[in-house]
N, C-alpha and C. Protein backbone atom coordinates (compact mmCIF):
# COMPACT_ATOMS: atom_id res chain seq x y z
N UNK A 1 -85.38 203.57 185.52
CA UNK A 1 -84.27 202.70 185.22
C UNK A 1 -83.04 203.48 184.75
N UNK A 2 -83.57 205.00 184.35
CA UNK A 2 -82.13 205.48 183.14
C UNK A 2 -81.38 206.30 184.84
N UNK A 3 -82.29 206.25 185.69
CA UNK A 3 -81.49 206.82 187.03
C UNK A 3 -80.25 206.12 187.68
N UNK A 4 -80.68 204.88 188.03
CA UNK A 4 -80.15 203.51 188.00
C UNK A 4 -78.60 203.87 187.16
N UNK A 5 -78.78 203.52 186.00
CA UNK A 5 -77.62 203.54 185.46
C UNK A 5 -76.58 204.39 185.25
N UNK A 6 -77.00 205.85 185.49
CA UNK A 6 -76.42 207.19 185.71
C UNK A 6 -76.44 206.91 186.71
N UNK A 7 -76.65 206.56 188.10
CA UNK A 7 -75.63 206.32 189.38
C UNK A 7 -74.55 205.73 189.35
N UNK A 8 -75.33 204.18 188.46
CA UNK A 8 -74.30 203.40 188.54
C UNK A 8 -72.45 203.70 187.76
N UNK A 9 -72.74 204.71 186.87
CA UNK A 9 -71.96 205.49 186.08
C UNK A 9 -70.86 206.23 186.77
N UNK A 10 -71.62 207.10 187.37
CA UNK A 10 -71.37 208.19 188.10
C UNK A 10 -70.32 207.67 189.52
N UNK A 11 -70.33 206.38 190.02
CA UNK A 11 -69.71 205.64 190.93
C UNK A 11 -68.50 205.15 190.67
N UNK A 12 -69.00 204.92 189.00
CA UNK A 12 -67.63 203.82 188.13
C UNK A 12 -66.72 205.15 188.05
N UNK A 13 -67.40 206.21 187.47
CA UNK A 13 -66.42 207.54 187.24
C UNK A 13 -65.57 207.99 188.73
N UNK A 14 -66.16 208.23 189.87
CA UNK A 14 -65.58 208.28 190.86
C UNK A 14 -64.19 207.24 191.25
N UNK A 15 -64.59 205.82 191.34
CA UNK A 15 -63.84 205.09 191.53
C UNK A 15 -63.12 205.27 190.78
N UNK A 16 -62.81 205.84 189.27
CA UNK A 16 -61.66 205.58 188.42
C UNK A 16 -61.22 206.47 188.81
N UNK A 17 -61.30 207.48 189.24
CA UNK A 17 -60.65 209.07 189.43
C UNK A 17 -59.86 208.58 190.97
N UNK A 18 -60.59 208.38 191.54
CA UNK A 18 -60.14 207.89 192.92
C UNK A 18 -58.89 206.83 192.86
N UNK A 19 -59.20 205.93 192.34
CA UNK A 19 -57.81 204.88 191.54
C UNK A 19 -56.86 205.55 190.81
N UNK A 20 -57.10 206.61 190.42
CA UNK A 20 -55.96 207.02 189.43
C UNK A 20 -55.17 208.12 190.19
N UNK A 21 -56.17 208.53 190.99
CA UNK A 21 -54.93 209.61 192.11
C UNK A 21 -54.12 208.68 193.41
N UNK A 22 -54.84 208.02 193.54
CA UNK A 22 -54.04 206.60 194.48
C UNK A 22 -52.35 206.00 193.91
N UNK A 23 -52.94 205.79 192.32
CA UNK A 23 -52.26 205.74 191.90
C UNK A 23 -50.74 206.47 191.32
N UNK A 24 -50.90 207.75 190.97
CA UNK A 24 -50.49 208.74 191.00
C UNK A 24 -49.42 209.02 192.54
N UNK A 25 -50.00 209.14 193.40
CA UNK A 25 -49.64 208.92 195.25
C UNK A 25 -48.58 208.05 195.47
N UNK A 26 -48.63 206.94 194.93
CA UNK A 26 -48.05 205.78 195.06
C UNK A 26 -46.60 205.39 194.16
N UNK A 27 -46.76 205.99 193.26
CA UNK A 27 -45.72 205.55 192.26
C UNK A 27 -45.05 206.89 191.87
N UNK A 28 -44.25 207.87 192.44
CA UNK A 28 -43.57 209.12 192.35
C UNK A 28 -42.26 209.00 192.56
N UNK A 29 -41.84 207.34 192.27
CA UNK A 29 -40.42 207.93 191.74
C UNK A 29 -39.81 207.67 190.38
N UNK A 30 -39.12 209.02 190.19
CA UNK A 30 -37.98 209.84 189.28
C UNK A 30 -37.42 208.69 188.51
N UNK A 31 -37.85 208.19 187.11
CA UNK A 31 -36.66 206.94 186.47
C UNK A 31 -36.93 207.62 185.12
N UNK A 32 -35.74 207.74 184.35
CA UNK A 32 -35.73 208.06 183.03
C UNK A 32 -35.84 206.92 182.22
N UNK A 33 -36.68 207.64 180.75
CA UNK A 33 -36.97 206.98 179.74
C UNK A 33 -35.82 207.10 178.80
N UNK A 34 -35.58 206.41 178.12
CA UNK A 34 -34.87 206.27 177.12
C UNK A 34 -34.79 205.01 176.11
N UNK A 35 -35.73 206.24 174.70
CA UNK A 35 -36.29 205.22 173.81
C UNK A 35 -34.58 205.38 172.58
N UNK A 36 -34.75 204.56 172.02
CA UNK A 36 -33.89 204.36 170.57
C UNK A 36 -33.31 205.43 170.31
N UNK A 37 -34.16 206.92 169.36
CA UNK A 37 -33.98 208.27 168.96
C UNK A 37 -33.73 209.10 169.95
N UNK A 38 -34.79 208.97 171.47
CA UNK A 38 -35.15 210.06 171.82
C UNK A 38 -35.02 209.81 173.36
N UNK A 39 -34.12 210.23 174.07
CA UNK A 39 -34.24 210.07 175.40
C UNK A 39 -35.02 211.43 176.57
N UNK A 40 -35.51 211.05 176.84
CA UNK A 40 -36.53 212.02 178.11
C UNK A 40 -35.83 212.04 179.43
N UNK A 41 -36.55 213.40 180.07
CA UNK A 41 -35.58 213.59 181.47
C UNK A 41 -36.24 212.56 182.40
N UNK A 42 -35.63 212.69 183.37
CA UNK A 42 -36.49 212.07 184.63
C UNK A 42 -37.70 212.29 185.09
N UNK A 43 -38.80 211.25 185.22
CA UNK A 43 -40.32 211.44 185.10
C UNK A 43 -41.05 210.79 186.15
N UNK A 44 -41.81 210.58 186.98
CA UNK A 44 -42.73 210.01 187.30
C UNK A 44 -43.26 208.62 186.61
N UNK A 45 -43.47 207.62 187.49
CA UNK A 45 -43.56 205.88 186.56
C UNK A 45 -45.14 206.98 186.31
N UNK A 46 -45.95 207.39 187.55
CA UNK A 46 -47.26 207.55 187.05
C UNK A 46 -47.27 208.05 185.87
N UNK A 47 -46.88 209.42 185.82
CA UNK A 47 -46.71 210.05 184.78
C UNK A 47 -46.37 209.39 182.93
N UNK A 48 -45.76 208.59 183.16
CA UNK A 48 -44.95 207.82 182.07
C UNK A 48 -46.09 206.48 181.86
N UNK A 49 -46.80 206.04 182.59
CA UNK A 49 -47.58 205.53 182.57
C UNK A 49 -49.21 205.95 182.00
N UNK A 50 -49.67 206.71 182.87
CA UNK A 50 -50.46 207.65 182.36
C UNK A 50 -50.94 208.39 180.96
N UNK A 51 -49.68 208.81 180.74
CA UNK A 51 -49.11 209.51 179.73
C UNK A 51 -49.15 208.11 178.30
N UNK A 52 -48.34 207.08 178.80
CA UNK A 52 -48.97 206.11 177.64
C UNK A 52 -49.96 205.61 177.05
N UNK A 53 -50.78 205.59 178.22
CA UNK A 53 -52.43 205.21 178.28
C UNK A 53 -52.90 205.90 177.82
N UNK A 54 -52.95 207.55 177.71
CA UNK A 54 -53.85 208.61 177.08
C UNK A 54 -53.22 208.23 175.36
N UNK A 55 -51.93 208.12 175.25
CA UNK A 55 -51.31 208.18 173.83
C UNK A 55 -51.99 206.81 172.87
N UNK A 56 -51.81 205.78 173.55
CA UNK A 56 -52.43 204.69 173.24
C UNK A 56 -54.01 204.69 172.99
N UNK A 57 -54.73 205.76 173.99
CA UNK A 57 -56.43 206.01 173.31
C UNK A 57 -56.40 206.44 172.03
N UNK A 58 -55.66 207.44 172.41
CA UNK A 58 -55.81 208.60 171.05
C UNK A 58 -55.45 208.19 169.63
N UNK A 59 -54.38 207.14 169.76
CA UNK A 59 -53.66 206.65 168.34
C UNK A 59 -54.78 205.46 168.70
N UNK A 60 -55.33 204.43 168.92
CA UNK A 60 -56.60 203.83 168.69
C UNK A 60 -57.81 204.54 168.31
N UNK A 61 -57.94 205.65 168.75
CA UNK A 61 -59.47 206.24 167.85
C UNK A 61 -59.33 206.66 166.83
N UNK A 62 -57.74 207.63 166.30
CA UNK A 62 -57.38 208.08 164.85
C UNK A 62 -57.36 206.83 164.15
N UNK A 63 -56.96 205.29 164.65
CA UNK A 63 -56.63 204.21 163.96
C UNK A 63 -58.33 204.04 163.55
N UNK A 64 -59.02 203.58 164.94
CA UNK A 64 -60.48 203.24 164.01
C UNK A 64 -61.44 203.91 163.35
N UNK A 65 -61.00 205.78 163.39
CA UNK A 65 -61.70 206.12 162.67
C UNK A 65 -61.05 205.97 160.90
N UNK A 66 -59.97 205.87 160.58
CA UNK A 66 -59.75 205.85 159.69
C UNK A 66 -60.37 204.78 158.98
N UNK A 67 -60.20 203.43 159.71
CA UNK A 67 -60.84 202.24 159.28
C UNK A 67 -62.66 202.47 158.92
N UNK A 68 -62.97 202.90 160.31
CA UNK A 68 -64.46 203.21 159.76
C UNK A 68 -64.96 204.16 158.66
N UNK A 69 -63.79 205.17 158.27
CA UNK A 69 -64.12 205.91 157.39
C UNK A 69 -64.23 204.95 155.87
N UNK A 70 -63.14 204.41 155.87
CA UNK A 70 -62.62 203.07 154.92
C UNK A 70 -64.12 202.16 154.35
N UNK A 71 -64.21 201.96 155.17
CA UNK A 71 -65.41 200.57 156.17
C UNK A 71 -67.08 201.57 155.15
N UNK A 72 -67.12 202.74 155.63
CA UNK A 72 -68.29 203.56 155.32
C UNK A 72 -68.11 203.71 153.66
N UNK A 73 -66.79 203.61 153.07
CA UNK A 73 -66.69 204.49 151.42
C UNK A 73 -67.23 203.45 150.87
N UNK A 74 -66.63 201.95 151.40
CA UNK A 74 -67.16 200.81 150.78
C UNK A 74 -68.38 200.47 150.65
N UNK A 75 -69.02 200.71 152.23
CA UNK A 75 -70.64 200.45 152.13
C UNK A 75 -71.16 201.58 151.31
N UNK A 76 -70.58 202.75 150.74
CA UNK A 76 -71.60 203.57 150.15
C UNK A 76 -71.61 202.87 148.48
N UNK A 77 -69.99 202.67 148.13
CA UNK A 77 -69.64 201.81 146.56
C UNK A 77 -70.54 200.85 146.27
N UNK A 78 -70.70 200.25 147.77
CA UNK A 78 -71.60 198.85 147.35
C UNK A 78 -72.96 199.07 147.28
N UNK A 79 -73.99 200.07 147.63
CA UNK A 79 -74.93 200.09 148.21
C UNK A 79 -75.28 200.98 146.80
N UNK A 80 -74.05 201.32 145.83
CA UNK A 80 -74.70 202.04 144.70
C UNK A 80 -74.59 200.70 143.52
N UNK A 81 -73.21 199.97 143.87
CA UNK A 81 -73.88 199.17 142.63
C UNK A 81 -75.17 197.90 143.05
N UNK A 82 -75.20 197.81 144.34
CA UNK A 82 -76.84 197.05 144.27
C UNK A 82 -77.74 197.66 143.75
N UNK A 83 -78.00 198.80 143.70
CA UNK A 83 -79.21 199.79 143.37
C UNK A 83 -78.77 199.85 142.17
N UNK A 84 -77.92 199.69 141.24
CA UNK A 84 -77.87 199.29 140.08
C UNK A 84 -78.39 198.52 139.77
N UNK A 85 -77.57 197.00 139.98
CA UNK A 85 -77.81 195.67 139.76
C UNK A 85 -79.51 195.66 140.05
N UNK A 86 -80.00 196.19 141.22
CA UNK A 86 -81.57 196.16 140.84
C UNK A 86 -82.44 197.46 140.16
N UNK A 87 -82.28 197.97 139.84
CA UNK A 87 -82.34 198.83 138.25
C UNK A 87 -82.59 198.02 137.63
N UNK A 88 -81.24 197.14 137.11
CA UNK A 88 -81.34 196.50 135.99
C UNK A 88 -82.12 194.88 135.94
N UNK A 89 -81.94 194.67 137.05
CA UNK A 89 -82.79 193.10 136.81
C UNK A 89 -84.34 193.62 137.15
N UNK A 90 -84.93 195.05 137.69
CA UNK A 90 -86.40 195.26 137.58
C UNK A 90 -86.58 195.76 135.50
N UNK A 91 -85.19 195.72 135.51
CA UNK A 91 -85.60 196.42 133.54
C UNK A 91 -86.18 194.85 132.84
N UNK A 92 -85.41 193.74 133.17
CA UNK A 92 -85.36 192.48 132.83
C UNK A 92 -86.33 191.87 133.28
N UNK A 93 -86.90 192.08 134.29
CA UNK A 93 -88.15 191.11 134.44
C UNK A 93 -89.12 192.06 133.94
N UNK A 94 -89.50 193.09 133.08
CA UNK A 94 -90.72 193.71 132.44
C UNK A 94 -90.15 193.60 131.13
N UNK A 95 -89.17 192.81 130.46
CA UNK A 95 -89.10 192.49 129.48
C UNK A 95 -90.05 190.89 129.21
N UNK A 96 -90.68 190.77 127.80
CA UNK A 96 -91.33 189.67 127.51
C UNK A 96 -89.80 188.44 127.31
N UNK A 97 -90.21 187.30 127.69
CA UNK A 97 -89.37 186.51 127.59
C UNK A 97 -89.03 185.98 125.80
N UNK A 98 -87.50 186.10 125.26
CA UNK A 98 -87.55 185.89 124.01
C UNK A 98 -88.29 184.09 123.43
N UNK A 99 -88.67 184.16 122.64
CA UNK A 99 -89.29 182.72 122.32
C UNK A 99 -88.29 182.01 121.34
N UNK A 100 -88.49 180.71 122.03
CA UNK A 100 -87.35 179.81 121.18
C UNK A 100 -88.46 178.49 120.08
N UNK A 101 -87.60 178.24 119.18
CA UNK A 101 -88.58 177.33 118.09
C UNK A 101 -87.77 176.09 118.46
């Protein structure tokens, strides 16, 4: 079965490579960018395209690792004061219960 899915992989990888030089082929003409601060020379749409898509991964994985790092400090904070909190309520139930008159 794990063959299966490493073909099926291996096909998806082709086709994207294959789509992206098609793509590339297709869209080669010359239009400049020009953002707010910073204007760029004349580029390729692929290129400018492309080029956003990789920027846009990269600032999404620095974004969720930060979060998961975030995400992990908390589960460790919490996971020490439960192991407290049961510390202390195993101290409390081997205490005798006080007696009332």
């Amino acid at each position: 079965m794990k063959w299966i899915k490493r073909i099926f992989v291996f096909i998806v990888m082709i086709a994207v490579f294959l789509w992206g030089l098609m793509f590339t082929n297709e869209n080669v003409q010359q239009v400049p960018l020009n953002l707010i601060f910073i204007a760029f020379p004349e580029m390729s749409i692929s290129v400018l395209v492309a080029g956003s898509f990789v920027i846009g991964g990269v600032l999404g994985l620095l974004f969720s690792f930060f979060i998961l790092g975030q995400l992990k400090a908390r589960q460790i904070g919490l996971s020490r004061k439960l192991a407290h909190c049961q510390q202390e309520l195993a101290q409390f139930k081997n205490k005798p219960a006080p007696e009332t008159t």
